[in-house]
PDB file of N, CA and C in Angstrom:
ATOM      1  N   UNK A   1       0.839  -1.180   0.000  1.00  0.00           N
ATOM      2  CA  UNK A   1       0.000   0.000   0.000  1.00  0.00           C
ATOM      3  C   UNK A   1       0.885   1.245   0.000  1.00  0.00           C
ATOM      4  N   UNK A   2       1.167   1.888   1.010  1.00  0.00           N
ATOM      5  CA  UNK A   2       1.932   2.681   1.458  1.00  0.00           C
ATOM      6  C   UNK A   2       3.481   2.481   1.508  1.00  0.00           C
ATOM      7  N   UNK A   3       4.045   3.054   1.117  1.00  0.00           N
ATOM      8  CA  UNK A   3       5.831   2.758   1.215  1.00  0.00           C
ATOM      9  C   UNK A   3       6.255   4.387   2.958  1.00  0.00           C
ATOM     10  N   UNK A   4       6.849   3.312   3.836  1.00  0.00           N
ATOM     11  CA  UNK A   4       7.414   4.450   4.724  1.00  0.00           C
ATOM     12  C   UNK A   4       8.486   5.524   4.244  1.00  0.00           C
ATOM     13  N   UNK A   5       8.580   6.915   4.230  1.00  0.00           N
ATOM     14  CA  UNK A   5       9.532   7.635   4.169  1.00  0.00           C
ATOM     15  C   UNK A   5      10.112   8.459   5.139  1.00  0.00           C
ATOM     16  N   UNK A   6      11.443   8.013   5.404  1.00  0.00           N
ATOM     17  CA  UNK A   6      12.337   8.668   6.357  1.00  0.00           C
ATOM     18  C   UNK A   6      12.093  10.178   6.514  1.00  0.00           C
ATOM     19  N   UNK A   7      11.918  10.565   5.049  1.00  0.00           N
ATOM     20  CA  UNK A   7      12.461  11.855   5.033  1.00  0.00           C
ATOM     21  C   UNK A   7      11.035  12.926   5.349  1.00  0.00           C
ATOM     22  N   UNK A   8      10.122  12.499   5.768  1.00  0.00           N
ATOM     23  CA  UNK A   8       8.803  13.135   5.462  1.00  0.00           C
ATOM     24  C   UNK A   8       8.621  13.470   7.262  1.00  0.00           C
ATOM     25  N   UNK A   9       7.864  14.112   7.934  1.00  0.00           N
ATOM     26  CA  UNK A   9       7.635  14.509   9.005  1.00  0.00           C
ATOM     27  C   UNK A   9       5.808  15.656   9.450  1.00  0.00           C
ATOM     28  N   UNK A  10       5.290  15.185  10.242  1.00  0.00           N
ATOM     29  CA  UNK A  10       3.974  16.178  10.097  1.00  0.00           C
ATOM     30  C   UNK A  10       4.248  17.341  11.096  1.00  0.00           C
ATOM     31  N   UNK A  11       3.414  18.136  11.218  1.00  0.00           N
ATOM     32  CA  UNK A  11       3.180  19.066  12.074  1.00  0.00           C
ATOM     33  C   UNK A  11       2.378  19.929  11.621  1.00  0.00           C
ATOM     34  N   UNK A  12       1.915  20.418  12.547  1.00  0.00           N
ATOM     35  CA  UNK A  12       0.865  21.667  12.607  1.00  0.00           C
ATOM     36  C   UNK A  12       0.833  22.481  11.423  1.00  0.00           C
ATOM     37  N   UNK A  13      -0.318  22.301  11.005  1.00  0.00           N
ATOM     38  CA  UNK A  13      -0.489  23.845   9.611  1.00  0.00           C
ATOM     39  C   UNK A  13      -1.630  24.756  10.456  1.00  0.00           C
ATOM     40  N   UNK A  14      -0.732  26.156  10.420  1.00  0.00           N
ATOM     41  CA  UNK A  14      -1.415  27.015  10.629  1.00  0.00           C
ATOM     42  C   UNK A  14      -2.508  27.019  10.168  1.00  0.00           C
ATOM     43  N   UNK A  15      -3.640  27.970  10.626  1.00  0.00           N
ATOM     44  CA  UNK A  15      -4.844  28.647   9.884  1.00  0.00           C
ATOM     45  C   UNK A  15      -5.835  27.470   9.469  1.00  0.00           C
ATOM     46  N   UNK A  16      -6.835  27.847   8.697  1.00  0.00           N
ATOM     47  CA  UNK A  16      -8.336  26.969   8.766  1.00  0.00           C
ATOM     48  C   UNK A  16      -7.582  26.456   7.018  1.00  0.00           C
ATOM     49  N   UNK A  17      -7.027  27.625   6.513  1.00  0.00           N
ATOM     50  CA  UNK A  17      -7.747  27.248   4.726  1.00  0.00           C
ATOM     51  C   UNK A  17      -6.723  26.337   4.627  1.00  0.00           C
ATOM     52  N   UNK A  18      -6.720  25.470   3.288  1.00  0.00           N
ATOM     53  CA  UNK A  18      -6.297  24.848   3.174  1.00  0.00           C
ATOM     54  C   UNK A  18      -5.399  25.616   1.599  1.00  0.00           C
ATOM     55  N   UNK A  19      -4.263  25.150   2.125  1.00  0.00           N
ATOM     56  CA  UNK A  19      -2.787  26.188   0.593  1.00  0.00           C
ATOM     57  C   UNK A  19      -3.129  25.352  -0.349  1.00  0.00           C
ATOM     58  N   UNK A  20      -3.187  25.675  -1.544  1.00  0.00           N
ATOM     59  CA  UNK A  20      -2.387  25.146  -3.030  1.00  0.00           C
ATOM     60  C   UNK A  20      -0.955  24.798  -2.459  1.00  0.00           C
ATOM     61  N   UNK A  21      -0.680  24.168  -3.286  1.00  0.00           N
ATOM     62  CA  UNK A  21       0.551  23.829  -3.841  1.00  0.00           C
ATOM     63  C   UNK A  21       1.547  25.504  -4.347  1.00  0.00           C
ATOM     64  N   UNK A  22       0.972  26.108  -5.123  1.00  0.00           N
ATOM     65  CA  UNK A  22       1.547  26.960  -5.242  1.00  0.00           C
ATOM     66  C   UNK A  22       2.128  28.186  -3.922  1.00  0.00           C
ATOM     67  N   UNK A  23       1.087  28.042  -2.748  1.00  0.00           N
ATOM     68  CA  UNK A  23       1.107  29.030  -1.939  1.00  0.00           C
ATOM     69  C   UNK A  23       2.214  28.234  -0.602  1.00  0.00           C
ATOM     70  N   UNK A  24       2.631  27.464  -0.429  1.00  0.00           N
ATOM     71  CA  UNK A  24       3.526  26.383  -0.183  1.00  0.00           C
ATOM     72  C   UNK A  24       5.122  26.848  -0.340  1.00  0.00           C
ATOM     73  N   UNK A  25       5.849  26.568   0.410  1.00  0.00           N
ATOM     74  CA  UNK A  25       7.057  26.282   0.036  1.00  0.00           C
ATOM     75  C   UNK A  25       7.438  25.291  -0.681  1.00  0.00           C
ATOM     76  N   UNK A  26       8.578  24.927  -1.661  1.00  0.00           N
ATOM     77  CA  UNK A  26       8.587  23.739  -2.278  1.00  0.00           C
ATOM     78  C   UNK A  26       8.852  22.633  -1.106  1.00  0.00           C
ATOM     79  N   UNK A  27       9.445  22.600  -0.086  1.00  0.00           N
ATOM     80  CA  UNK A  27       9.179  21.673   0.800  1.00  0.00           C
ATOM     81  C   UNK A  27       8.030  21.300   1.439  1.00  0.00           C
ATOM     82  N   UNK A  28       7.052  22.426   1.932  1.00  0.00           N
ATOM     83  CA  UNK A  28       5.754  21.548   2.558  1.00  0.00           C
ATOM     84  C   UNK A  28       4.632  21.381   1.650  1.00  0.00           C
ATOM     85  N   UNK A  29       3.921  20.490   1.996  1.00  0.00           N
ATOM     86  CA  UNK A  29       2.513  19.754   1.548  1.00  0.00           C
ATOM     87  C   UNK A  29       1.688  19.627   2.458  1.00  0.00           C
ATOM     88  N   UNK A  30       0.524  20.090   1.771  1.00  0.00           N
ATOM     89  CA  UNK A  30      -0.591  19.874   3.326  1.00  0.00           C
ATOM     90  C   UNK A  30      -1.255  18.907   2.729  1.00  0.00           C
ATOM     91  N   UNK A  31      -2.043  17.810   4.347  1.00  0.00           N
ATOM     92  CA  UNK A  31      -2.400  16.833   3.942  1.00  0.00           C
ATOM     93  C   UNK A  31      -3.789  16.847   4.821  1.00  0.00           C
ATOM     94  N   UNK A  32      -4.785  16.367   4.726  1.00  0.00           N
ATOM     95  CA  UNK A  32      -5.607  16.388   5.102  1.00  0.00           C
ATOM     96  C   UNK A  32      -6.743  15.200   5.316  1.00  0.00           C
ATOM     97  N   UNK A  33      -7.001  15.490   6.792  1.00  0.00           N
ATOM     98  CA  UNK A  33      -7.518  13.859   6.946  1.00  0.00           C
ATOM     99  C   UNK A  33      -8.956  14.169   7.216  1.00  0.00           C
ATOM    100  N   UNK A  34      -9.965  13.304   6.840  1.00  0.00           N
ATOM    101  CA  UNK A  34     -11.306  13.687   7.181  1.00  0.00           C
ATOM    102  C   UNK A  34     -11.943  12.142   8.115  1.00  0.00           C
ATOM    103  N   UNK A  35     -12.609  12.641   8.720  1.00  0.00           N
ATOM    104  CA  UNK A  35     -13.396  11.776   9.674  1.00  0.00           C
ATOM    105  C   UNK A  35     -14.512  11.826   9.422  1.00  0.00           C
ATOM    106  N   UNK A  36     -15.886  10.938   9.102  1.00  0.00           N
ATOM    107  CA  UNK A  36     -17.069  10.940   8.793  1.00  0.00           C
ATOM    108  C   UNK A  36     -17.660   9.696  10.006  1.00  0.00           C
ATOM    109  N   UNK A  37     -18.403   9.997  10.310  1.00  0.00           N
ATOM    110  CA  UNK A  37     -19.022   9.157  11.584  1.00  0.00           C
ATOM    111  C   UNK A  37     -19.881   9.591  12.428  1.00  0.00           C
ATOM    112  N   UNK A  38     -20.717   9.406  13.671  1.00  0.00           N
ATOM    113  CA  UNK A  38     -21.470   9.684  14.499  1.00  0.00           C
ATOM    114  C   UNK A  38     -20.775  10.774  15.226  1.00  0.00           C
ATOM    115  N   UNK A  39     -21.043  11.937  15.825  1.00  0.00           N
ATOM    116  CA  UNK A  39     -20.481  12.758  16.344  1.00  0.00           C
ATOM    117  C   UNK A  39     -19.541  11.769  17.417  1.00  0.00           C
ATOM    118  N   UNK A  40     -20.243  10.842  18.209  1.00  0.00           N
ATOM    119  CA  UNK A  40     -19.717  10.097  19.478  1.00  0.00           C
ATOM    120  C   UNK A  40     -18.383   9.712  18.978  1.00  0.00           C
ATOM    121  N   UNK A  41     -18.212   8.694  17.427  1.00  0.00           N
ATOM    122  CA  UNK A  41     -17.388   8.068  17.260  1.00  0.00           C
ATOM    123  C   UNK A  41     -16.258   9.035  17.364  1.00  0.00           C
ATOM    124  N   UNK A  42     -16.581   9.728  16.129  1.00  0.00           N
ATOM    125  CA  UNK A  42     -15.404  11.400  15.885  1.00  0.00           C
ATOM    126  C   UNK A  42     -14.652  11.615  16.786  1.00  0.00           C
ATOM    127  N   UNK A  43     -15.398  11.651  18.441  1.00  0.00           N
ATOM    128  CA  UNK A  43     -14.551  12.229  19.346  1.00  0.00           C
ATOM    129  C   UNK A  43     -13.578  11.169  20.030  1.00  0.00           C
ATOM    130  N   UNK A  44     -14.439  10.043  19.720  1.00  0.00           N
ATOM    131  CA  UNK A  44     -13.469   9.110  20.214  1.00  0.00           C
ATOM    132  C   UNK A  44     -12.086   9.246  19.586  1.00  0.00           C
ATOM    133  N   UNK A  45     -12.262   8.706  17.812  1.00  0.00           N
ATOM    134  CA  UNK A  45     -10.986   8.749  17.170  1.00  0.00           C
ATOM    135  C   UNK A  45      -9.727  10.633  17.359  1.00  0.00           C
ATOM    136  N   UNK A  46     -10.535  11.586  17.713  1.00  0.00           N
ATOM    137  CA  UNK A  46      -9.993  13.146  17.952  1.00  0.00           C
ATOM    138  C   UNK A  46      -9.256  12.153  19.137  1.00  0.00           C
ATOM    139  N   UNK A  47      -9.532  12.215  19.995  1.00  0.00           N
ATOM    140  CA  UNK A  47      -9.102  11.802  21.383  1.00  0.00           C
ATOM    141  C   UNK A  47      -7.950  10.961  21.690  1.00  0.00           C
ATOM    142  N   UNK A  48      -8.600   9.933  21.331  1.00  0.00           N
ATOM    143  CA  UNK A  48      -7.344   9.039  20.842  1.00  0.00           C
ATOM    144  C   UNK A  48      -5.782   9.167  19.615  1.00  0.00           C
ATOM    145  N   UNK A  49      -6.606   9.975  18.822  1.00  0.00           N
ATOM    146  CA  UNK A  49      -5.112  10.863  18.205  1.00  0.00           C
ATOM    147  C   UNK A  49      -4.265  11.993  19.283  1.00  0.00           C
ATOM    148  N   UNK A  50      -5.022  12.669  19.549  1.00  0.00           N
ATOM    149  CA  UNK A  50      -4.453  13.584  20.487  1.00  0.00           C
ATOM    150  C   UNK A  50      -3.595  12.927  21.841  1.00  0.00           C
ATOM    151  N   UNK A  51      -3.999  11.538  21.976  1.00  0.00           N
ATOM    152  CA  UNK A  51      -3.510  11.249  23.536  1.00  0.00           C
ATOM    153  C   UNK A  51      -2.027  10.124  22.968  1.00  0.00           C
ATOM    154  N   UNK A  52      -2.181  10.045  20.984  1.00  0.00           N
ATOM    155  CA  UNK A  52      -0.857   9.814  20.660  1.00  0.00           C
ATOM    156  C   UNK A  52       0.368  10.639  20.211  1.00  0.00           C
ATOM    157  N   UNK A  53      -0.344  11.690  20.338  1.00  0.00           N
ATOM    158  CA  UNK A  53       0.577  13.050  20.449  1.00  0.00           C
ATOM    159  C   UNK A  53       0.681  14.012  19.452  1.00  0.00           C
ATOM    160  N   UNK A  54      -0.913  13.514  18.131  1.00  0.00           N
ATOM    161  CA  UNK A  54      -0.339  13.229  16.728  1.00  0.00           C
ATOM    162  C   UNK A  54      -1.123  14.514  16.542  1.00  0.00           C
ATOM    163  N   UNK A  55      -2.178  15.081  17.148  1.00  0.00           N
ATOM    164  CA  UNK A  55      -2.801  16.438  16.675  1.00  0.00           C
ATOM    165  C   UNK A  55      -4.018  16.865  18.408  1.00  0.00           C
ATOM    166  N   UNK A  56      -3.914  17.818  18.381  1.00  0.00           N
ATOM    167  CA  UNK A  56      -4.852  18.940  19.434  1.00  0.00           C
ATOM    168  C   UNK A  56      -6.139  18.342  18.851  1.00  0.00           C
ATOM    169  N   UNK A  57      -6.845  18.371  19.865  1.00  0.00           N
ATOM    170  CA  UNK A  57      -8.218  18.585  19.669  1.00  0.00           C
ATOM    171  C   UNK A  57      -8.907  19.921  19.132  1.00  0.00           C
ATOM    172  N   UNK A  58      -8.503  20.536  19.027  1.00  0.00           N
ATOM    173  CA  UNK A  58      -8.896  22.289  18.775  1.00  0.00           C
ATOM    174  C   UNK A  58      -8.451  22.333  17.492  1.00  0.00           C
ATOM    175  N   UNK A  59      -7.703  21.374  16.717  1.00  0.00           N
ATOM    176  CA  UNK A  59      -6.695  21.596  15.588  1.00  0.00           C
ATOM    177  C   UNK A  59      -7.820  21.190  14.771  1.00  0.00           C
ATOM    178  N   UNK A  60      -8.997  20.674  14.667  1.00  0.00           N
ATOM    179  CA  UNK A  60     -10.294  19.590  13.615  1.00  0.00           C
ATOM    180  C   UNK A  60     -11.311  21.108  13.647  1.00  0.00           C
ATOM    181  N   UNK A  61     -11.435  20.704  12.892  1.00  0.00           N
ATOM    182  CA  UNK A  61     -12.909  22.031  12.621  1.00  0.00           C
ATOM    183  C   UNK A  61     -13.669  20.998  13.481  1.00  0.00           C
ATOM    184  N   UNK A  62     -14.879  22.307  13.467  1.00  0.00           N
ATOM    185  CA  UNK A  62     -16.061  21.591  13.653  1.00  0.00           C
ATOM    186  C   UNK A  62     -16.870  20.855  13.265  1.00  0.00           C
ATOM    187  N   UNK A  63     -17.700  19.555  13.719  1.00  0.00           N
ATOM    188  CA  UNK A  63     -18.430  18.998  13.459  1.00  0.00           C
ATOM    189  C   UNK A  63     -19.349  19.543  12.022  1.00  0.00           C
ATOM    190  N   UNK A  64     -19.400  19.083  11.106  1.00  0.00           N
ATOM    191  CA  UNK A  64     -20.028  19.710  10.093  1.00  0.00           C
ATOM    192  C   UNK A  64     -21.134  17.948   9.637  1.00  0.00           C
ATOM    193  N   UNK A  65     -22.751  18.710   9.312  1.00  0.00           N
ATOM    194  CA  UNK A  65     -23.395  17.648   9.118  1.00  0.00           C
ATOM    195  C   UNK A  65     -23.547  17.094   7.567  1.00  0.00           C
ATOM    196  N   UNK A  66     -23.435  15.668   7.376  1.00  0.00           N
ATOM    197  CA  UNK A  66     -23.435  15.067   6.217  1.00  0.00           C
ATOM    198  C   UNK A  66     -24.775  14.697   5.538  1.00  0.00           C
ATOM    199  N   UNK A  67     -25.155  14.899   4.577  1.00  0.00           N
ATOM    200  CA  UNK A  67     -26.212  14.181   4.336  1.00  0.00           C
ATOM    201  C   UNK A  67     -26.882  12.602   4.834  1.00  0.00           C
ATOM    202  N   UNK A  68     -26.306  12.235   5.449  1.00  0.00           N
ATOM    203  CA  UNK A  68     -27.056  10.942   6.223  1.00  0.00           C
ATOM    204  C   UNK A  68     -27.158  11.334   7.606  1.00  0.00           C
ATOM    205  N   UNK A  69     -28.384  10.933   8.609  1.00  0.00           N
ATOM    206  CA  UNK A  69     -28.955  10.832   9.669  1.00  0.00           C
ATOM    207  C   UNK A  69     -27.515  10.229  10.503  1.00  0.00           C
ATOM    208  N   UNK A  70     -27.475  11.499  11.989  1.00  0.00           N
ATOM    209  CA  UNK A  70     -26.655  11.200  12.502  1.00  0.00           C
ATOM    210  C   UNK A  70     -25.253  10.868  12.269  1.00  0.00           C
ATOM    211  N   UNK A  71     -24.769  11.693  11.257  1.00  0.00           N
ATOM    212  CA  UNK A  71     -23.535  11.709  10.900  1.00  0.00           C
ATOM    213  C   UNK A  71     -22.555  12.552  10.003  1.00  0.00           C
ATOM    214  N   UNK A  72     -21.805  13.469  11.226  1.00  0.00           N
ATOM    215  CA  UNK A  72     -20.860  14.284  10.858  1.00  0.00           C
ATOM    216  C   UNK A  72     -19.539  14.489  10.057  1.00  0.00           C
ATOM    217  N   UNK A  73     -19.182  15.525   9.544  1.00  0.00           N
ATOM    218  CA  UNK A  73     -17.358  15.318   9.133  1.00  0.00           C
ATOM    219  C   UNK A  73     -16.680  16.230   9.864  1.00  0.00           C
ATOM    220  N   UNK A  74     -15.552  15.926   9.979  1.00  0.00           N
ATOM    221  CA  UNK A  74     -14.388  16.714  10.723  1.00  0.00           C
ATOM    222  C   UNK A  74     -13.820  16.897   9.906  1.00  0.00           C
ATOM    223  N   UNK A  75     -12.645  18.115  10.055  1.00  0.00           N
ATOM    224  CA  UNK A  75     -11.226  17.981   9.042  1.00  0.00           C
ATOM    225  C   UNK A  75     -10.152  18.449   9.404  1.00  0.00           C
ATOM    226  N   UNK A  76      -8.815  17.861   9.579  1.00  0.00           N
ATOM    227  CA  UNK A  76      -7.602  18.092  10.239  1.00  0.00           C
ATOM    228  C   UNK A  76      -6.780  17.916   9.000  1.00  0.00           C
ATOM    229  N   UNK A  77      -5.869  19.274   9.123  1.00  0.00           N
ATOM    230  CA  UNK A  77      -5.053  20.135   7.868  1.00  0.00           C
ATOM    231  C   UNK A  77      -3.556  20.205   8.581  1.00  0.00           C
ATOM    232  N   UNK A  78      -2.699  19.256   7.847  1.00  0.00           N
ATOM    233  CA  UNK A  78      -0.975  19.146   9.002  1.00  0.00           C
ATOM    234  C   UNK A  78      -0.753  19.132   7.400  1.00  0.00           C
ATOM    235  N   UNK A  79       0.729  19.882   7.542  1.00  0.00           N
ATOM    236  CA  UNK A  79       2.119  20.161   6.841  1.00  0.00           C
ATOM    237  C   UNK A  79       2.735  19.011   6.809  1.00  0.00           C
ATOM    238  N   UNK A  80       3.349  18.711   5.818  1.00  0.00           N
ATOM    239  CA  UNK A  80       4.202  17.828   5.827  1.00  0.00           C
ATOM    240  C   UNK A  80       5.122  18.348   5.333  1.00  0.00           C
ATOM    241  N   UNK A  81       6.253  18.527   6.021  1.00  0.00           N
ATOM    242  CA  UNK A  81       7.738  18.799   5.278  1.00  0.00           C
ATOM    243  C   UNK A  81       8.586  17.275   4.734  1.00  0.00           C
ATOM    244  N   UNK A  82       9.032  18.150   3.124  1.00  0.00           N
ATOM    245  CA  UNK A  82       9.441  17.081   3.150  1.00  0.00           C
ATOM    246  C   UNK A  82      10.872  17.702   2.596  1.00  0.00           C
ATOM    247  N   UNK A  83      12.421  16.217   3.078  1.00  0.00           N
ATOM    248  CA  UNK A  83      13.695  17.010   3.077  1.00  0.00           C
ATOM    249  C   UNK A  83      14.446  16.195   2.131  1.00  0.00           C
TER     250      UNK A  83
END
């Protein structure tokens, strides 16, 4: 699936919007993860990322509702530098 790379690293992207490519340094890439699920689940998986050190709880937008009954999206926006 996935191949590991040494050289790649995440961290925090400022701000809500999400950059182009162009607005970027040629080193970072933003990557973006979305969560779709029951509000309950969401917080579970927020929680459990956060208590692996991997993103803030404050760092996910808000709960935003999906067209199906009882079920939200989140979205968490991290930099990836890559060297």
């Amino acid at each position: 699936m996935f191949q590991s790379h040494s050289g790649a690293f995440a961290s925090t992207a400022s701000g809500d919007d999400f950059p182009s490519r162009s607005q970027s340094s040629p080193q970072n890439e933003s990557v973006r993860h979305l969560l779709y699920g029951s509000p309950q689940a969401i917080q579970i998986v927020i929680k459990s990322l956060h208590r692996l050190g991997y993103a803030e709880p404050n760092e996910w937008s808000r709960p935003m509702p999906t067209d199906r009954p009882n079920e939200v999206m989140c979205i968490l926006t991290k930099t990836v530098q890559i060297v």
